[in-house]
C-alpha atoms as a PDB file:
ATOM      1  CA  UNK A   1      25.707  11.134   4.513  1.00  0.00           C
ATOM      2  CA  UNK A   2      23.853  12.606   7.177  1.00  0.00           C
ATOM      3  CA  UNK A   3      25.305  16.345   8.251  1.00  0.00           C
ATOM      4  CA  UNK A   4      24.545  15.390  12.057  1.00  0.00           C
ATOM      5  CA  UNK A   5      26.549  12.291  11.829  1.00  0.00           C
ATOM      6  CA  UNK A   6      29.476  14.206  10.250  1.00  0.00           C
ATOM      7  CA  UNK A   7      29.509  16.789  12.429  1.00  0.00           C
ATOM      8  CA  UNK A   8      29.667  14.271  15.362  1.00  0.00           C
ATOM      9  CA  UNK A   9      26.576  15.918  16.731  1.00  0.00           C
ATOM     10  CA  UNK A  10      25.018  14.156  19.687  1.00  0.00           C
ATOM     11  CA  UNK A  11      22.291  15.677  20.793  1.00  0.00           C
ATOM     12  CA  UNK A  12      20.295  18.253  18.478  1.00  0.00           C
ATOM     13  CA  UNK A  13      19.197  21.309  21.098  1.00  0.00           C
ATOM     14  CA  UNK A  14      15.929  22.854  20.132  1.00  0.00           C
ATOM     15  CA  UNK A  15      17.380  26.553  21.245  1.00  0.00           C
ATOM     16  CA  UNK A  16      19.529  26.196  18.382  1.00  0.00           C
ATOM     17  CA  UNK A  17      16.848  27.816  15.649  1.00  0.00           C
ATOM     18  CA  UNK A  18      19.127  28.451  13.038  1.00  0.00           C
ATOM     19  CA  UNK A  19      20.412  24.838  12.571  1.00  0.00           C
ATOM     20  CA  UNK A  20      16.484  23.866  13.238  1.00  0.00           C
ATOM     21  CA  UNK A  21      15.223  26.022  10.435  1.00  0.00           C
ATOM     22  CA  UNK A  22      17.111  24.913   7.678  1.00  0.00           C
ATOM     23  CA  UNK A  23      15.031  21.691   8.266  1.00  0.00           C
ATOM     24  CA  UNK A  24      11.791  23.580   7.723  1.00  0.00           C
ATOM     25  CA  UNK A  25       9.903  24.306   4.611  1.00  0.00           C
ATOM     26  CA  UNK A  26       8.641  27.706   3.381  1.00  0.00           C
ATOM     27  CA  UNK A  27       4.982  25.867   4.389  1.00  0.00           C
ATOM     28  CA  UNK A  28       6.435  25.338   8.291  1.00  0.00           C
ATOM     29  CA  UNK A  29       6.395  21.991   7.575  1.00  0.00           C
ATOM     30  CA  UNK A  30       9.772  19.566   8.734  1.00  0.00           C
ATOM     31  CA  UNK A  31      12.010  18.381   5.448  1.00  0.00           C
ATOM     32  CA  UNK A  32      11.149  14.638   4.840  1.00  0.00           C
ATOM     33  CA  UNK A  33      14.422  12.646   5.247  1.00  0.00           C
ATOM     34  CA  UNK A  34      14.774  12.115   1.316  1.00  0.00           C
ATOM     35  CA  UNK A  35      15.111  15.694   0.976  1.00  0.00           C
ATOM     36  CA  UNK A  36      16.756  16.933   3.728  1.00  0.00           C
ATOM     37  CA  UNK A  37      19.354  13.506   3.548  1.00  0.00           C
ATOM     38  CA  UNK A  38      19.248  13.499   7.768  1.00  0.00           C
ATOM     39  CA  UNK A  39      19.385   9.687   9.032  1.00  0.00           C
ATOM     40  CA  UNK A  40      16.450   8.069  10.734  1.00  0.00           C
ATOM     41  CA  UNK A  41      17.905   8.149  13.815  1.00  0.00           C
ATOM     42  CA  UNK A  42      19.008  12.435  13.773  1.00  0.00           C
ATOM     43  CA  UNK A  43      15.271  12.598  12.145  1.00  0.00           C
ATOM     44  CA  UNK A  44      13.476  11.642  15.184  1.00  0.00           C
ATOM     45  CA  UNK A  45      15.708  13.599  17.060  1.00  0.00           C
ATOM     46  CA  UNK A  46      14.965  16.735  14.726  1.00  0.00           C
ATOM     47  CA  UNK A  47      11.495  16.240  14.551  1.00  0.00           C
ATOM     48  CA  UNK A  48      11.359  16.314  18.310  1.00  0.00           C
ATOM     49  CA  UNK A  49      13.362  19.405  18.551  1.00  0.00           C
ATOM     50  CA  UNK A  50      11.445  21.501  16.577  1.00  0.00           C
ATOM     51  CA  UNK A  51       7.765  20.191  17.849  1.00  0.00           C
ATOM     52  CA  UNK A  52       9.703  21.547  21.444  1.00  0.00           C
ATOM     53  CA  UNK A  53      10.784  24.817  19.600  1.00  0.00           C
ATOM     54  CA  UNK A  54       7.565  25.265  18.414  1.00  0.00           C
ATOM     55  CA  UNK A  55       5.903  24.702  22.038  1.00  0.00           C
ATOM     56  CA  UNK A  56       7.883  27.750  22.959  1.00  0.00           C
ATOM     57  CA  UNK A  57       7.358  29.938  20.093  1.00  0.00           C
ATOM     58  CA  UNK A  58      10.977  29.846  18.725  1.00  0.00           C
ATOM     59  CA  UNK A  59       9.737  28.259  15.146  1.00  0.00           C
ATOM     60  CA  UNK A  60       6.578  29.032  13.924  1.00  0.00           C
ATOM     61  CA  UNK A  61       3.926  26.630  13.513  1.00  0.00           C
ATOM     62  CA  UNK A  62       2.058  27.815  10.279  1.00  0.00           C
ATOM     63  CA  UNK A  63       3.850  30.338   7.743  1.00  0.00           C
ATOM     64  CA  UNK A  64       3.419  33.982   7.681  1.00  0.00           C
ATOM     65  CA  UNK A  65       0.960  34.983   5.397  1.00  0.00           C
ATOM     66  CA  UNK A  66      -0.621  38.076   4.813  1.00  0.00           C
ATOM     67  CA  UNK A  67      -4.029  38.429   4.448  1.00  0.00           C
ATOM     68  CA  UNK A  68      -5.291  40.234   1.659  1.00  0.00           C
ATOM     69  CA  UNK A  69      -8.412  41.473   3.055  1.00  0.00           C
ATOM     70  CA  UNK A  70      -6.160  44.321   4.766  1.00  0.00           C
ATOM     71  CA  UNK A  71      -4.916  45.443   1.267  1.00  0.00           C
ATOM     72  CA  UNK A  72      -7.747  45.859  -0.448  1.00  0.00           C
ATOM     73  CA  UNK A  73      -9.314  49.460   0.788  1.00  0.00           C
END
């Protein structure tokens, strides 16, 4: 069962980063429905959410990795 539809969620807010994350891979890339077990219908939703969280910077687009040029002096 989908966690949106049990939690009676209407509309999924893109300010809400924690809830959005959770839906995120390590890569920064969104959860396919199979794994993350969201509904079609709260998977369009989330995938719009977080391509608007990502417009304003709240959820990175690529992961965080550092580069290990820098650590080798």
């Amino acid at each position: 069962m989908c966690s949106f539809c049990v939690e009676h969620v209407k509309d999924i807010d893109y300010k809400d980063v924690e809830r959005i994350r959770r839906f995120i891979s390590d890569r920064a890339k969104i959860e396919p429905r199979r794994r993350s077990g969201v509904c079609s219908k709260h998977q369009r939703a989330l995938r719009l959410a977080i391509q608007r969280a990502r417009h304003l910077a709240l959820v990175p687009f690529v992961p965080f990795v550092p580069s290990m040029n820098r650590l080798r002096r």
